[in-house]
N, C-alpha and C. Protein backbone atom coordinates (compact mmCIF):
# COMPACT_ATOMS: atom_id res chain seq x y z
N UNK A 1 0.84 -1.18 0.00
CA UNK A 1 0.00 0.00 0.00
C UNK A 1 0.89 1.25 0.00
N UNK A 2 0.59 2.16 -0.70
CA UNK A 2 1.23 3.49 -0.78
C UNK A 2 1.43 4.14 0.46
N UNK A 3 2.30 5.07 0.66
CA UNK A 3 2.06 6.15 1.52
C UNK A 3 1.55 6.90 1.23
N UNK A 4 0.67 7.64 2.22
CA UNK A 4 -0.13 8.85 2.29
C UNK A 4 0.10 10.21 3.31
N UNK A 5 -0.02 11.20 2.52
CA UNK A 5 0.19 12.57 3.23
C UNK A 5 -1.15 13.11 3.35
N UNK A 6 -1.86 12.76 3.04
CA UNK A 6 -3.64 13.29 3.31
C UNK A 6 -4.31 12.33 3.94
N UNK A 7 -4.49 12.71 5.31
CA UNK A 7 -5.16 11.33 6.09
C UNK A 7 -6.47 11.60 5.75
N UNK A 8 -7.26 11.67 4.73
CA UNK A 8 -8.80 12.12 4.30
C UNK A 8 -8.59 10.91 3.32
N UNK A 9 -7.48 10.60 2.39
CA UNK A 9 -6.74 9.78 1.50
C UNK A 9 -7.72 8.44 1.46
N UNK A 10 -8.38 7.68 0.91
CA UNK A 10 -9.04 6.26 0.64
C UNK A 10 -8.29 5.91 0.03
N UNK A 11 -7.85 6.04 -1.51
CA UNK A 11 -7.61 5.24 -2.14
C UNK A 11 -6.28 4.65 -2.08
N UNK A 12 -6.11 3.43 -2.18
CA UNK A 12 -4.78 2.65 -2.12
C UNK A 12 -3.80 3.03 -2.93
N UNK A 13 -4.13 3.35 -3.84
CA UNK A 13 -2.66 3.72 -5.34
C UNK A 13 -2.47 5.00 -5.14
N UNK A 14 -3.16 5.97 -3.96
CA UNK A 14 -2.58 7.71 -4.02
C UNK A 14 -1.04 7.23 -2.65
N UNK A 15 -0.31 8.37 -3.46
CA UNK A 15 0.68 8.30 -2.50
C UNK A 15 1.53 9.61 -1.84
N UNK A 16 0.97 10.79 -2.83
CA UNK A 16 1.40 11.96 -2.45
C UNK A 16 0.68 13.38 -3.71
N UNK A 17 0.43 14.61 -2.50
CA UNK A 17 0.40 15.23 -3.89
C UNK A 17 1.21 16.45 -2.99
N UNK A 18 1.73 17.58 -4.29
CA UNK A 18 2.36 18.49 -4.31
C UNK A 18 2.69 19.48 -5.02
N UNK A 19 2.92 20.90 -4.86
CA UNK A 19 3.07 22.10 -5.66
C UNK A 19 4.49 21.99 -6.39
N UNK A 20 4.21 22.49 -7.50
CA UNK A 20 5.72 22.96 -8.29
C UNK A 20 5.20 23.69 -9.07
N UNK A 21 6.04 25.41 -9.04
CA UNK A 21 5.31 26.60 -9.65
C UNK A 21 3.87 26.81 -9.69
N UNK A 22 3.39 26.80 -10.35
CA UNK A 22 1.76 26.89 -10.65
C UNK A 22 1.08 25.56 -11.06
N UNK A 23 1.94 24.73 -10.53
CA UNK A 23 0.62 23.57 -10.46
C UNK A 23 1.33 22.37 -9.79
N UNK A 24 0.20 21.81 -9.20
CA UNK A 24 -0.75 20.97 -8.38
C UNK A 24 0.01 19.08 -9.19
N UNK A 25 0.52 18.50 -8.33
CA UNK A 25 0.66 16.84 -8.89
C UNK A 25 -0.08 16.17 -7.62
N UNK A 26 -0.63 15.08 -8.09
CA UNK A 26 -0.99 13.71 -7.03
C UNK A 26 0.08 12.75 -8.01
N UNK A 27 0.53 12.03 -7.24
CA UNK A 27 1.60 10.73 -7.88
C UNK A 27 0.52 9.72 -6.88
N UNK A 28 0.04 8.70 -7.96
CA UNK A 28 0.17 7.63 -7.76
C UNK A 28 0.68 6.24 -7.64
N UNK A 29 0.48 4.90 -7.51
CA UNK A 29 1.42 3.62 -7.54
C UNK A 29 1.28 4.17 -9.08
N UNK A 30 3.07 3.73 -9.43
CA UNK A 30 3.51 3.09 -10.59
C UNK A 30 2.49 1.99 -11.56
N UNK A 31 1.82 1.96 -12.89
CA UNK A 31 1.71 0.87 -12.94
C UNK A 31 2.80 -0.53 -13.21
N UNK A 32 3.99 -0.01 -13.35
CA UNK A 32 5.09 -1.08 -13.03
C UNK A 32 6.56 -1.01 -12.80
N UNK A 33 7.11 -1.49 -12.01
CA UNK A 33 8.57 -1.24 -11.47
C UNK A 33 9.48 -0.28 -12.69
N UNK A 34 9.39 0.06 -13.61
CA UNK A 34 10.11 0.54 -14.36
C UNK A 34 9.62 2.30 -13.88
N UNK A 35 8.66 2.63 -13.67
CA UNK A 35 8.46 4.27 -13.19
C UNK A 35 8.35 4.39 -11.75
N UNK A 36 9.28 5.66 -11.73
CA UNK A 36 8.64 5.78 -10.13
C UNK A 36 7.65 6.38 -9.51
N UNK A 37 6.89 6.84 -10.44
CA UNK A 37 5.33 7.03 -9.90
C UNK A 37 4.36 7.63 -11.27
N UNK A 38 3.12 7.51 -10.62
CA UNK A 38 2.23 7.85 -12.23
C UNK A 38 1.94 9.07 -11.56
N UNK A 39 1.80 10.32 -12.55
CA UNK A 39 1.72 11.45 -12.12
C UNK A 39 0.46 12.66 -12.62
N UNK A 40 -0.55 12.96 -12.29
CA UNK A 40 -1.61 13.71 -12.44
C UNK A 40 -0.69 15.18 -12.26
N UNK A 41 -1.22 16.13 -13.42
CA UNK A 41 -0.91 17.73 -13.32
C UNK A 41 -2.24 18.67 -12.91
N UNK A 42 -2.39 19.31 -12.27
CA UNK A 42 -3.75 20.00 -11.92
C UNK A 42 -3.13 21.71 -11.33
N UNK A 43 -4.34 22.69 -12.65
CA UNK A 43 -4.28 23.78 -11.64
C UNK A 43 -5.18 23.72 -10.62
N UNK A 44 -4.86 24.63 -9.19
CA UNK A 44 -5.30 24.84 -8.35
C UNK A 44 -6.54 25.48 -8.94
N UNK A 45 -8.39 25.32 -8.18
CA UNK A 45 -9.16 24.55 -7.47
C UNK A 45 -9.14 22.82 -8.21
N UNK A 46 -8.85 22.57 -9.43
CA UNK A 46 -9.18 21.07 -9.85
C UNK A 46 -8.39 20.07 -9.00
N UNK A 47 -7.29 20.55 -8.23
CA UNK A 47 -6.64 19.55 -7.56
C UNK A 47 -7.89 18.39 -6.18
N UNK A 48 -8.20 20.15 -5.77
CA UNK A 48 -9.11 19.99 -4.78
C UNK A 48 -10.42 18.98 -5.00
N UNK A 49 -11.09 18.98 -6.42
CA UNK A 49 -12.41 18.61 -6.87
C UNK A 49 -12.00 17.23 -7.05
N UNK A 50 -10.66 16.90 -7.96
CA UNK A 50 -10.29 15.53 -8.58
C UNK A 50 -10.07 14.89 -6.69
N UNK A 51 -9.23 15.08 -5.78
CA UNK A 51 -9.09 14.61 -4.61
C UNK A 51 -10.42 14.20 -4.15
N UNK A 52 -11.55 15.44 -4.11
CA UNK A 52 -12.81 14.84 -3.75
C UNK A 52 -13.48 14.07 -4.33
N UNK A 53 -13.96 14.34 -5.39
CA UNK A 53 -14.35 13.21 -6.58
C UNK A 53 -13.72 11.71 -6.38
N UNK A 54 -12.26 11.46 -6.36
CA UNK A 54 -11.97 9.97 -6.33
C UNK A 54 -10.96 9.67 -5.02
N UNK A 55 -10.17 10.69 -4.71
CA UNK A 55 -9.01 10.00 -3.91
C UNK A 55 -9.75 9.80 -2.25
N UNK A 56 -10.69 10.81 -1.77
CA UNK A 56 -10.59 10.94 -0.31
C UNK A 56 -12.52 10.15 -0.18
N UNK A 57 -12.73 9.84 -1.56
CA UNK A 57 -14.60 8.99 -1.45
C UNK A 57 -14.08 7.06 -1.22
N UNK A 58 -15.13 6.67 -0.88
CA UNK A 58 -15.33 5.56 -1.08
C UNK A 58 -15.48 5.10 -2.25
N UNK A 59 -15.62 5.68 -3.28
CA UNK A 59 -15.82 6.12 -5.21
C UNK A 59 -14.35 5.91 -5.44
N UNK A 60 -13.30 5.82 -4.56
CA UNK A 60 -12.09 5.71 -4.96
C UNK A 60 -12.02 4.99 -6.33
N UNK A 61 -12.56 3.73 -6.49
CA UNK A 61 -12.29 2.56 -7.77
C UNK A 61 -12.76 3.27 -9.06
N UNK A 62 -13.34 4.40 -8.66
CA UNK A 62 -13.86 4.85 -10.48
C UNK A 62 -13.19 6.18 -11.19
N UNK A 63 -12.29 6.35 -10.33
CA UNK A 63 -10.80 6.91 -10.62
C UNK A 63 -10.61 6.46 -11.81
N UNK A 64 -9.87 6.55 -13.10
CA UNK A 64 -9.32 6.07 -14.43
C UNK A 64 -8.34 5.71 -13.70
N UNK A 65 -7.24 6.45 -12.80
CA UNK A 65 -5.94 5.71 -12.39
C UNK A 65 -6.42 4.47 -11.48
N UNK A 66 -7.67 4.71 -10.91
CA UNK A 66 -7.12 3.53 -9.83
C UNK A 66 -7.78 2.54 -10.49
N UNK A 67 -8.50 2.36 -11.58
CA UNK A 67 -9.39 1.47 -12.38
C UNK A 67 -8.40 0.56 -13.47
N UNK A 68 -7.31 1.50 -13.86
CA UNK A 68 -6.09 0.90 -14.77
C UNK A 68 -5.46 0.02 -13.99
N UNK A 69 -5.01 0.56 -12.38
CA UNK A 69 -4.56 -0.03 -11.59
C UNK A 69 -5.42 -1.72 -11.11
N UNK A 70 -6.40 -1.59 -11.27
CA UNK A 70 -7.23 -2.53 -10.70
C UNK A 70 -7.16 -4.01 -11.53
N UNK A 71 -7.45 -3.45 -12.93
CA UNK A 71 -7.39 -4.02 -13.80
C UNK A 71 -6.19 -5.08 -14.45
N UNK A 72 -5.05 -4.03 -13.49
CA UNK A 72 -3.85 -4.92 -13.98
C UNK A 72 -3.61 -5.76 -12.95
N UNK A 73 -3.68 -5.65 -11.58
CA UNK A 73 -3.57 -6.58 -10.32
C UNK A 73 -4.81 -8.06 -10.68
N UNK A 74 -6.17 -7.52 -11.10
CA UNK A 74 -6.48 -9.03 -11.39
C UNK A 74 -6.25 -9.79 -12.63
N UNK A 75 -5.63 -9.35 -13.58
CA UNK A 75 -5.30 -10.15 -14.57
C UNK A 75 -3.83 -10.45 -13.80
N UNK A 76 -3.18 -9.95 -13.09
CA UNK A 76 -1.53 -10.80 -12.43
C UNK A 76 -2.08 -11.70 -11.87
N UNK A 77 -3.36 -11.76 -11.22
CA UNK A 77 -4.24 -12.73 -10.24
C UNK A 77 -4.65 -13.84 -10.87
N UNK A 78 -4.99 -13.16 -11.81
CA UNK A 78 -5.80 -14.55 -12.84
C UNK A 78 -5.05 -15.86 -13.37
C-alpha cells in the first residue's frame, strides 16, 4: 500500500500530492517497477475537486488511475 500525506486519503494507489510553480501533482502507484510514480498535473481549485471526486470517497475505484490499476492486479491474479 502506498504512503499517504492526506489522512482524508481512501484510495490505495494515491501516494502523495504536491506544488511545483503553478501547479498541483498527485503521484500515484507506478503501474510497473520501471516508473517511479504515475503522475496527475492540476491547476489549483481542480486539484481539490479531482481529490474529492476519487481519492478521499469511497468512489475511490472509479478513478481512471485507480481502475487501470485494478485491472492490472487481477489479470496478475488470474
Amino acid at each position: 500500500m502506498a504512503q499517504k500525506d492526506d489522512v482524508q486519503v481512501i484510495c490505495p494507489y494515491y501516494c502523495i500530492s504536491n506544488k511545483r510553480k503553478n501547479y498541483y501533482y498527485i503521484s500515484c502507484e507506478p503501474p510497473d517497477d520501471t516508473m517511479e510514480a504515475l503522475q496527475l498535473i492540476f491547476y489549483s481549485p481542480a486539484i481539490r475537486a479531482w481529490k474529492k471526486s476519487y481519492c478521499r470517497t469511497h468512489d475511490w475505484h472509479k478513478c481512471p488511475v485507480a481502475a487501470m490499476l485494478d485491472r492490472k492486479y487481477s489479470e496478475e491474479d488470474a
